[in-house]
N, C-alpha and C. Protein backbone atom coordinates (compact mmCIF):
# COMPACT_ATOMS: atom_id res chain seq x y z
N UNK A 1 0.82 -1.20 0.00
CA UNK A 1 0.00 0.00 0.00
C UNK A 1 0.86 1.25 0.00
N UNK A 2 2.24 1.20 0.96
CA UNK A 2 2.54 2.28 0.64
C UNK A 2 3.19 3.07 -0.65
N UNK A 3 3.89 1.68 -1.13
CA UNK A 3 4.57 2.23 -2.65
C UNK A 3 3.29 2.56 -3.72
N UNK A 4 2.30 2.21 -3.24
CA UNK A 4 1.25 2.66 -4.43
C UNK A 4 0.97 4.18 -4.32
N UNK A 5 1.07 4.73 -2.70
CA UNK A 5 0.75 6.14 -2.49
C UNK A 5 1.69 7.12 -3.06
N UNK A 6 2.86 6.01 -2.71
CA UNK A 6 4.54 6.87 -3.09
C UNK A 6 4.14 7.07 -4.46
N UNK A 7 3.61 6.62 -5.45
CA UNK A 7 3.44 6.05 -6.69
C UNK A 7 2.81 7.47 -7.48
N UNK A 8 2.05 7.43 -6.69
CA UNK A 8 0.94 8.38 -7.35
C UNK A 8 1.05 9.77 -6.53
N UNK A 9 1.57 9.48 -5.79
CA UNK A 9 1.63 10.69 -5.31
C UNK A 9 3.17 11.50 -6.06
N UNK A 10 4.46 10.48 -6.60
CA UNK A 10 5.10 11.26 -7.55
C UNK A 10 4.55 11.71 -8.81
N UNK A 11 3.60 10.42 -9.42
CA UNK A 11 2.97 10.61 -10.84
C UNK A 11 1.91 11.64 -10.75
N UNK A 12 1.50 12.28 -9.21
CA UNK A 12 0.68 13.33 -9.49
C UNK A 12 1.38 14.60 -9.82
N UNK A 13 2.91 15.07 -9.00
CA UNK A 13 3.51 15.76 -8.95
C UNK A 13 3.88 15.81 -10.97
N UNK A 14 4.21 15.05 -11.33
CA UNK A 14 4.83 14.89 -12.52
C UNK A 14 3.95 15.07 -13.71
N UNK A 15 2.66 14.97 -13.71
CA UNK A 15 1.85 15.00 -14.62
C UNK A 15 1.59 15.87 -15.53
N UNK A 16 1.91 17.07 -15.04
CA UNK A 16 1.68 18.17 -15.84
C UNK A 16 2.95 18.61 -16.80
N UNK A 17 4.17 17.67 -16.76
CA UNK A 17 5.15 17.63 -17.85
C UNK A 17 5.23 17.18 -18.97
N UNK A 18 5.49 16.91 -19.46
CA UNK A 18 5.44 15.94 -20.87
C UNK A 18 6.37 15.00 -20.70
N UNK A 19 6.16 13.60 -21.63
CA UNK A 19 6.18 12.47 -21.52
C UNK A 19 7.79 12.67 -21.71
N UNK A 20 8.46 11.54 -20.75
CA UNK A 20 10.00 11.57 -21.53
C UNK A 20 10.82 12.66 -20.90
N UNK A 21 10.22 13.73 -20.36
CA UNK A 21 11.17 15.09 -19.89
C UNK A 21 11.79 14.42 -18.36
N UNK A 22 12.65 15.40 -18.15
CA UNK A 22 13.76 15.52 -16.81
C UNK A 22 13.16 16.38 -16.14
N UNK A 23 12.54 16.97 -14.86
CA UNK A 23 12.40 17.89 -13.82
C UNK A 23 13.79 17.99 -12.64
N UNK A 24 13.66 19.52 -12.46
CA UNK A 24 14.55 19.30 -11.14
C UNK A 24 13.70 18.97 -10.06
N UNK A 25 14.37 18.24 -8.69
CA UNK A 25 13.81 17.13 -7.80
C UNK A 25 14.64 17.91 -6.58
N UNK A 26 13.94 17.74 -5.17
CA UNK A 26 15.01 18.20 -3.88
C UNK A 26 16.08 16.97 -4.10
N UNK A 27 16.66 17.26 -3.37
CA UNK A 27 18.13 16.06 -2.90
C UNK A 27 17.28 15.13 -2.30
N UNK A 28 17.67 13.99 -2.97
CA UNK A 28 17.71 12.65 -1.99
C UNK A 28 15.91 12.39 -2.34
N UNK A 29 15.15 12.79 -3.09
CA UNK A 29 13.72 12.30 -3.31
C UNK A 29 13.52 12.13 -4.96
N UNK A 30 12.73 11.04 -4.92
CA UNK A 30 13.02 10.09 -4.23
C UNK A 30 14.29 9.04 -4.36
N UNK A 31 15.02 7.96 -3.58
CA UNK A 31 16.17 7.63 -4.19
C UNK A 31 16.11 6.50 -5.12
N UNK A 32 17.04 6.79 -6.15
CA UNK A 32 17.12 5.84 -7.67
C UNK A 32 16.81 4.81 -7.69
N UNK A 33 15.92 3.85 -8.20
CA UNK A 33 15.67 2.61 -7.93
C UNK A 33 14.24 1.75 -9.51
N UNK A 34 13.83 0.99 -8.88
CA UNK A 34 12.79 0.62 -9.18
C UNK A 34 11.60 0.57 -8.24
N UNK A 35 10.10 0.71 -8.57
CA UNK A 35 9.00 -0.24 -8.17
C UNK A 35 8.21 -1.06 -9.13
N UNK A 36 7.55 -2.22 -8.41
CA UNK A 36 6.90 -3.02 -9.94
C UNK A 36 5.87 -2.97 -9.04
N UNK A 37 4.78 -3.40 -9.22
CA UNK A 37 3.98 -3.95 -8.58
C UNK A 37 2.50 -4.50 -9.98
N UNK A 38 1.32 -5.04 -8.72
CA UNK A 38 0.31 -5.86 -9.27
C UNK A 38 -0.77 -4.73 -9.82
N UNK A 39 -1.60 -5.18 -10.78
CA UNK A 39 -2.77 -4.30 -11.21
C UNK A 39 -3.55 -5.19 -11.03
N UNK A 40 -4.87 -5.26 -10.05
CA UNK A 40 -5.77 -5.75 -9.70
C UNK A 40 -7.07 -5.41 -10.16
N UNK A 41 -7.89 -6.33 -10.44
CA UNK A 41 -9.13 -6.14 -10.82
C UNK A 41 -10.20 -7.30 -10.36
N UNK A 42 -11.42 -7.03 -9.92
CA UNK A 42 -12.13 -7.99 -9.64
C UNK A 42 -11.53 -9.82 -8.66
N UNK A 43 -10.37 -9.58 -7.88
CA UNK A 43 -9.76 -10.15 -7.20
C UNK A 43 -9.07 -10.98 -8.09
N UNK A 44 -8.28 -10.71 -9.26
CA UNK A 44 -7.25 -11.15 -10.04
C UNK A 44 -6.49 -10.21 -10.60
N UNK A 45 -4.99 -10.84 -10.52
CA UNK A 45 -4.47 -9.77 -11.31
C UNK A 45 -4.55 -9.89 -13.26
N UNK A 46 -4.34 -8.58 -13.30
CA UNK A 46 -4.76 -8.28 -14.34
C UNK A 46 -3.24 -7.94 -15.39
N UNK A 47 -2.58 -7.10 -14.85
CA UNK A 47 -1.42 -7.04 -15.50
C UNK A 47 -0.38 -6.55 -14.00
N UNK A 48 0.85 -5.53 -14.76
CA UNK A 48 2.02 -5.30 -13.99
C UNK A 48 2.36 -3.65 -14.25
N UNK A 49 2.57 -3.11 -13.54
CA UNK A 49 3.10 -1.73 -13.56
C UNK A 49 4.37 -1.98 -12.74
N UNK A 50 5.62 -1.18 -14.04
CA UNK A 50 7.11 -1.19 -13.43
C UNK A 50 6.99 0.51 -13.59
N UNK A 51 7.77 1.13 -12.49
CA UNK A 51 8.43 2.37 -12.74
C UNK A 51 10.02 2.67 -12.27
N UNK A 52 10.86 3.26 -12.98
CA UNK A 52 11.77 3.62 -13.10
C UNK A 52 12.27 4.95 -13.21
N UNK A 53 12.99 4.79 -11.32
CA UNK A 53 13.62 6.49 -11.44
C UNK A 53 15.27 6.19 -11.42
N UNK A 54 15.46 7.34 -12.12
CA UNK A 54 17.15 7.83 -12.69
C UNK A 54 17.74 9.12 -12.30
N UNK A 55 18.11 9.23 -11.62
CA UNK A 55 18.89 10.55 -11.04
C UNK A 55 19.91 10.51 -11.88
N UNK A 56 20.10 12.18 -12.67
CA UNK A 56 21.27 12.42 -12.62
C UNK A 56 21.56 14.05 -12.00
N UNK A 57 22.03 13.96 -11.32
CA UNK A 57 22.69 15.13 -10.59
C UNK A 57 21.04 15.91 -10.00
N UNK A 58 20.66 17.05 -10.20
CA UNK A 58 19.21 17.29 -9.62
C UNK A 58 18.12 17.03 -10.51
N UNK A 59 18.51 16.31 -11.51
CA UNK A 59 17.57 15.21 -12.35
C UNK A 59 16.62 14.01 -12.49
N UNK A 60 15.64 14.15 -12.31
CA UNK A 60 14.82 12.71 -11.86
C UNK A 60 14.39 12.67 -13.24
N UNK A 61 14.30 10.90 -14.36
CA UNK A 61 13.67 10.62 -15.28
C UNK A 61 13.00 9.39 -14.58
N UNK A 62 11.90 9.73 -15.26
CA UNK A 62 10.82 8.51 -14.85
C UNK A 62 10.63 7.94 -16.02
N UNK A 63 10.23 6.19 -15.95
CA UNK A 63 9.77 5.54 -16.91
C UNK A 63 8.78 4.60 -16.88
N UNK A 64 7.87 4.84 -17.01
CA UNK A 64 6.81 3.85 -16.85
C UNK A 64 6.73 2.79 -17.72
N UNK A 65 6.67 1.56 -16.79
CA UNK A 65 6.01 0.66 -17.85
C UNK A 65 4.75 -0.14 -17.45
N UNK A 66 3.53 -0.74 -18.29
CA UNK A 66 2.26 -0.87 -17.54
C UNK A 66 1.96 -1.82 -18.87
N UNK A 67 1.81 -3.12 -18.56
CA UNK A 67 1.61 -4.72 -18.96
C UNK A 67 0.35 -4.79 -18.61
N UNK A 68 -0.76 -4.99 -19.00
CA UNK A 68 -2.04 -5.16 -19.22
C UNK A 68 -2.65 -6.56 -19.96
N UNK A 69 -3.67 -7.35 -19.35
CA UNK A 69 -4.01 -8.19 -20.37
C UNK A 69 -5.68 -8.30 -20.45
C-alpha cells in the first residue's frame, strides 16, 4: 500500500510535464531505484506496472512501464 501512495503521489507531482522530460527534484527524493507492482481487478491480477527512477545530478527521469491483459 505504501509504494502505491509513493506512486501516485510522484505521478501526481509529474503529470503536468510531458512524456520523456527531466524535472529538477530536492536532494535525496526520491532515491534511484525501481517499483513493480500488481494491477488488480475484480480479485485477479490483471497485469504489472514497473516504474523507473534515474537521477542524474538534480535530475529525476521517470519511466513507466504498464503490462495489461
Amino acid at each position: 500500500m505504501g509504494a502505491n501512495v509513493f506512486v501516485l503521489f510522484v505521478l501526481s507531482f509529474l503529470a503536468p510535464t510531458l512524456a520523456d522530460a527531466s524535472v529538477p527534484v530536492p536532494a535525496g527524493f526520491p532515491p534511484a531505484g525501481r517499483l513493480t507492482y500488481d494491477i488488480w481487478r475484480n480479485g485477479r491480477v490483471i497485469g504489472k506496472n514497473q516504474v523507473d527512477f534515474a537521477k542524474d545530478g538534480d535530475k529525476l527521469t521517470l519511466l513507466m512501464i504498464i503490462n495489461g491483459g
